[in-house]
Protein backbone atom coordinates (compact mmCIF):
# COMPACT_ATOMS: atom_id res chain seq x y z
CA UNK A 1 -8.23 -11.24 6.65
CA UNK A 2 -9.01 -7.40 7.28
CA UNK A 3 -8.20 -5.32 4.02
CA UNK A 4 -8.26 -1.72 4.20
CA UNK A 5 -7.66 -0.05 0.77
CA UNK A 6 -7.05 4.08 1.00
CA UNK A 7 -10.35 6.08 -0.46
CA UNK A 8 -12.57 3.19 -0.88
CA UNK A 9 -15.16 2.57 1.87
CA UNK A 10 -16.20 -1.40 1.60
CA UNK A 11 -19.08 -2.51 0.08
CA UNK A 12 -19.30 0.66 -1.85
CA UNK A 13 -22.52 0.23 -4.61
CA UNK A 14 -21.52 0.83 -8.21
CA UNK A 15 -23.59 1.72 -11.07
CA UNK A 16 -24.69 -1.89 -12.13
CA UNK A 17 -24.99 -2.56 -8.15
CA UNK A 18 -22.44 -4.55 -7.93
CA UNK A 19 -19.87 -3.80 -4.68
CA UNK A 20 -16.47 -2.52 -5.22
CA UNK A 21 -14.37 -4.43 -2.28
CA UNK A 22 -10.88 -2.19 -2.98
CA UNK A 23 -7.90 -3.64 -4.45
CA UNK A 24 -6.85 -6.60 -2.46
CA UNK A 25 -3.61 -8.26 -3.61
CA UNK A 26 -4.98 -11.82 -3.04
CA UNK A 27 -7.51 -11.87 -5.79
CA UNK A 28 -7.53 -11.96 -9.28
CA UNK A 29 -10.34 -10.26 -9.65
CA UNK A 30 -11.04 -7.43 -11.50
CA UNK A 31 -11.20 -5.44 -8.99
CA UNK A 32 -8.53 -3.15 -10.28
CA UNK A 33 -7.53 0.63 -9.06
CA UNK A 34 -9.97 3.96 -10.02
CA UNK A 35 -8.98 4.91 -13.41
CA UNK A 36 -6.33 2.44 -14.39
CA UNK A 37 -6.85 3.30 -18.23
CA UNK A 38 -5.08 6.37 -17.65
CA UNK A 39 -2.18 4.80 -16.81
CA UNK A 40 0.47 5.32 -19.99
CA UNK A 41 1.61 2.26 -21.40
CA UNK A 42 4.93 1.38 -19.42
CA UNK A 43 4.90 4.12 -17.10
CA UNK A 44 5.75 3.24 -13.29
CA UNK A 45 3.04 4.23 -11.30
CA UNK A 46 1.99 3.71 -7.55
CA UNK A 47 -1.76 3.03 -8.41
CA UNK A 48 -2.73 2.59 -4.54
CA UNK A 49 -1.81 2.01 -1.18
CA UNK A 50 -3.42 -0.28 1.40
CA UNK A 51 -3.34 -2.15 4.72
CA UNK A 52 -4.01 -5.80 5.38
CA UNK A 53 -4.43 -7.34 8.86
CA UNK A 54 -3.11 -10.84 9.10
CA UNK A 55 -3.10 -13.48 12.50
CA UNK A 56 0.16 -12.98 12.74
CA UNK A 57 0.90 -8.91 12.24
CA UNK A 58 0.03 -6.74 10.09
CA UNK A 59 0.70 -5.83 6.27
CA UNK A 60 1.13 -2.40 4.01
CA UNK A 61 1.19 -2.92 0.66
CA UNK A 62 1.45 -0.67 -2.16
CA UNK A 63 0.46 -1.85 -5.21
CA UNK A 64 2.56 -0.52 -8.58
CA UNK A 65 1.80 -0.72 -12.37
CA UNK A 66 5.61 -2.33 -12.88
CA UNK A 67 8.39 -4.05 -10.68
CA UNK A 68 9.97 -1.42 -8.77
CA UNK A 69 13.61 -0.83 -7.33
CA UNK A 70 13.23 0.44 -3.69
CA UNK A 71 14.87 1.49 -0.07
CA UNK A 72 14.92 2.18 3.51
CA UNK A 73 15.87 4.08 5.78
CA UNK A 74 14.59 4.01 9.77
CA UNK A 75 14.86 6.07 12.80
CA UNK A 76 13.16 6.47 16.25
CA UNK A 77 9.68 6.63 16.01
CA UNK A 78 9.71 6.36 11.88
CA UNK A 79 9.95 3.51 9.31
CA UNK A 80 10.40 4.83 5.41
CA UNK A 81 10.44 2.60 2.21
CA UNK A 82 11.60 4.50 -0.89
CA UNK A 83 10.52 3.62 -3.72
CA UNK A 84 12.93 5.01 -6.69
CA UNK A 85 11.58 6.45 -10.53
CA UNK A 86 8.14 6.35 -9.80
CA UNK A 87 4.92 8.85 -10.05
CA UNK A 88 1.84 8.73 -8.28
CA UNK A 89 -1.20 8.08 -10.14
CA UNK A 90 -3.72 9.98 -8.25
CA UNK A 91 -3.97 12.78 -5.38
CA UNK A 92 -6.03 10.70 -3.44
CA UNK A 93 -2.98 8.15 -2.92
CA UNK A 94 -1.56 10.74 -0.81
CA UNK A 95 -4.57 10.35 2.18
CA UNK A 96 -3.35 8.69 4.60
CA UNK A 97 -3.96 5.00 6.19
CA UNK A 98 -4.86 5.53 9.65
CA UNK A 99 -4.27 2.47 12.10
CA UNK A 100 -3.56 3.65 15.34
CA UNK A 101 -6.54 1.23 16.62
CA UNK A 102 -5.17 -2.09 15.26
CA UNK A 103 -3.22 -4.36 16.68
CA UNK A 104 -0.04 -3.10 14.69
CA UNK A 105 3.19 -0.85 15.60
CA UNK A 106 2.27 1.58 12.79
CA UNK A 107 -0.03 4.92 13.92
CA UNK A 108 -0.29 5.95 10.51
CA UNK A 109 1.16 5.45 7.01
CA UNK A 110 1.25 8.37 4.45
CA UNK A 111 2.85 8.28 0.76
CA UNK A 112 4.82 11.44 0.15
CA UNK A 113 6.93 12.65 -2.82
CA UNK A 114 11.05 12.54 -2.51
CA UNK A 115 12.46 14.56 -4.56
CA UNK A 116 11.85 14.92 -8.71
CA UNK A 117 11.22 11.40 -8.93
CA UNK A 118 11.09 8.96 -5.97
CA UNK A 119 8.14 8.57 -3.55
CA UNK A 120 8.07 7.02 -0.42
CA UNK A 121 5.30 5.51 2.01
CA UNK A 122 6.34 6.95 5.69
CA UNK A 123 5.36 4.65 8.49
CA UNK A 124 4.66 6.56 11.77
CA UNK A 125 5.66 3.81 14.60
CA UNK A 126 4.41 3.16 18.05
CA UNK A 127 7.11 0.63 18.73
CA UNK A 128 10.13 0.56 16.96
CA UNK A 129 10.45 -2.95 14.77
CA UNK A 130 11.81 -3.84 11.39
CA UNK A 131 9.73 -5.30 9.12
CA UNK A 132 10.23 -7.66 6.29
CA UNK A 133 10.05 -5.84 2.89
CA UNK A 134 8.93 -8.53 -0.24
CA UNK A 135 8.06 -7.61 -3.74
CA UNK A 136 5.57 -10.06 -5.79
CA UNK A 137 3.41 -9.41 -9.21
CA UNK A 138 -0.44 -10.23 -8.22
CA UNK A 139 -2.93 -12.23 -9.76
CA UNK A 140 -4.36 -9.36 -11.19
CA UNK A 141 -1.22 -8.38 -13.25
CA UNK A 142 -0.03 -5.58 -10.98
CA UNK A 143 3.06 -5.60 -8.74
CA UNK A 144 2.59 -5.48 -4.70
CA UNK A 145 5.71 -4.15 -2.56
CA UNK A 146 4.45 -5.66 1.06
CA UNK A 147 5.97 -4.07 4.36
CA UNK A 148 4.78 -6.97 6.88
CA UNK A 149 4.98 -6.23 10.75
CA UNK A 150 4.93 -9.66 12.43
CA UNK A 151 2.92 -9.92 15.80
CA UNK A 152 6.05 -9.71 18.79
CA UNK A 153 7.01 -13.20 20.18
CA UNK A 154 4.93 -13.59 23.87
């Protein structure tokens, strides 16, 4: 499995060289966002964004500090998930995730405000599929909203 997490290069040396590996939603490691003690007790917060490659398609995830209610909406070229009464944690969860060489039907996917208080991750398409949306709290405490594109049928 291929994770990609936004800002964080892989195998990135830390002060006690040790490697930071990025928030992947599969471990329970402690491996947890930049600067999660800012984070104000029960706030909802998008702490990061990522992209995981699978055998069969390809995942964005992004991961939240609480369950979160969320939408869609889709048109040509352009996949949306809203997620509703949420903030960003930090600017650099804006960058985007570039994939346009992966074996996926996403080009690129950027989170972007909406409105006072919504924010939602933008998925620029290549082919245009529907994916399947779940919602799941990690082993690491934090909640993952998954938008999984499934490899097309031969």
């Amino acid at each position: 499995m291929l994770v990609i997490a936004l800002g964080i290069a892989p195998a990135v040396a830390s002060a006690q060289s040790e490697t930071y590996d990025g928030v992947n939603p599969e471990s329970d490691s402690e491996n947890l966002p930049p600067k999660v003690e800012e984070i104000p007790e029960g706030a909802v917060m998008l702490t990061w964004p990522g992209f995981i490659m699978h055998e069969d398609g390809s995942s964005f995830f992004v991961q939240t500090s609480k369950e979160v209610r969320y939408g869609t909406t889709q048109t040509k070229g352009q996949f949306e998930l809203v997620i509703h009464n949420i903030r960003v944690h930090l600017k650099t969860n804006f960058l985007p995730l570039e994939t346009q060489f992966f074996d996926t039907p996403v080009t690129r996917a950027t989170v972007q405000r909406s409105g006072k208080k919504d924010v939602k991750m933008v998925f620029e398409m290549r082919e245009d599929v529907t994916p399947t949306i779940t919602q799941k709290k990690g082993k690491d405490g934090f909640n993952y909203v998954f938008v999984k594109f499934s490899n097309p049928a031969p």
